[in-house]
Protein backbone atom coordinates (compact mmCIF):
# COMPACT_ATOMS: atom_id res chain seq x y z
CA UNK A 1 14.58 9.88 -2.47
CA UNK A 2 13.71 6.04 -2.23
CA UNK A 3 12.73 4.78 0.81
CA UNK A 4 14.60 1.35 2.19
CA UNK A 5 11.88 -0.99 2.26
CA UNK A 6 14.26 -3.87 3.79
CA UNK A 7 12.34 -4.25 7.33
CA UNK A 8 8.97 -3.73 5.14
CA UNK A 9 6.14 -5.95 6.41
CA UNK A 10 3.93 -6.48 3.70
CA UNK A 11 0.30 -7.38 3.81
CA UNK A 12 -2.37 -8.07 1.50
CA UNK A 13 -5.34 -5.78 1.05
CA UNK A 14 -9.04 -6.77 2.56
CA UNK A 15 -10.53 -6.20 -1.10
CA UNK A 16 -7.89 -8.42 -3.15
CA UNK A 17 -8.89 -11.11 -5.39
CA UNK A 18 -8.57 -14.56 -3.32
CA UNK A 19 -7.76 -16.29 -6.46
CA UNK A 20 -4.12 -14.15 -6.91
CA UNK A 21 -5.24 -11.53 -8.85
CA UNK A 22 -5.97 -7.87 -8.54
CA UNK A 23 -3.84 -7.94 -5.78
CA UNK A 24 -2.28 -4.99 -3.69
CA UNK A 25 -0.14 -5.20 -0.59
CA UNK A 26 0.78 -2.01 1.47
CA UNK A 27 3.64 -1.93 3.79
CA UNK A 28 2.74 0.34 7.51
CA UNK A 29 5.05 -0.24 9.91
CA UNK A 30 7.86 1.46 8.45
CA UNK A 31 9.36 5.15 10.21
CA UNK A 32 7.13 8.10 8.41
CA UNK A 33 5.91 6.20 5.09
CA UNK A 34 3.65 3.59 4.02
CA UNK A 35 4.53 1.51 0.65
CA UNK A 36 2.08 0.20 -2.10
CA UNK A 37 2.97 -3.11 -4.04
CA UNK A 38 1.58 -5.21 -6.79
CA UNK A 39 1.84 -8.81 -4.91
CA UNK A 40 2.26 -10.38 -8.43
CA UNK A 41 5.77 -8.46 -8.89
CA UNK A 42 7.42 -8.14 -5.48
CA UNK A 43 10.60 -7.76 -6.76
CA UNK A 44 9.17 -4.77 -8.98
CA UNK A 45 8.67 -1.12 -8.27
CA UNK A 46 6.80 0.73 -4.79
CA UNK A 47 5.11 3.06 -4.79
CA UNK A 48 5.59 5.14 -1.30
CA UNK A 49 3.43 7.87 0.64
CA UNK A 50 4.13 10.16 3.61
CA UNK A 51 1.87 8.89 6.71
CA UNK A 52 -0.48 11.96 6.33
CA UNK A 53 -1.13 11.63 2.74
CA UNK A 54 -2.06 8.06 3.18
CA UNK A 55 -4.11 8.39 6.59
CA UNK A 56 -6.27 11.02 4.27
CA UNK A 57 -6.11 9.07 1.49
CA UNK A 58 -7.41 5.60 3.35
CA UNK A 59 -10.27 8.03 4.88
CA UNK A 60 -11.54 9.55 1.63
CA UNK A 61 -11.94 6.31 0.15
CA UNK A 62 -13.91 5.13 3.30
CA UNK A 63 -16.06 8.21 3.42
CA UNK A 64 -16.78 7.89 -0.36
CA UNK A 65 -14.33 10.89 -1.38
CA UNK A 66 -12.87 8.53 -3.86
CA UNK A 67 -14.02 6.14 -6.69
CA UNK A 68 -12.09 2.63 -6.06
């Protein structure tokens, strides 16, 4: 099932490139799923995650769990 990403608020990640590339923007404040885009196609495809998976997957990659 797609989610509707209509009310989506997107944001740009900390780490992005500043010159427009490399560039990943996550969506939070939606009801029970958080949404991944590539800022250089908006209109493209989203990846989406469940709250949970996300929260653990955010804290892996801050304790180091994770190569980024």
């Amino acid at each position: 099932m797609t989610p509707d990403l209509t009310n989506a608020v997107w944001r740009k990640s900390t780490r992005s490139d500043s010159n427009g590339g490399a560039c990943v923007e996550v969506a939070d404040n939606l009801p029970a799923v958080v949404a991944v885009r590539d800022s250089k196609d908006r209109q493209g495809p989203a990846l989406s995650f469940d709250v949970d998976r996300w929260t653990g997957f955010v804290q892996g990659i801050k304790a180091g769990s994770f190569d980024a």
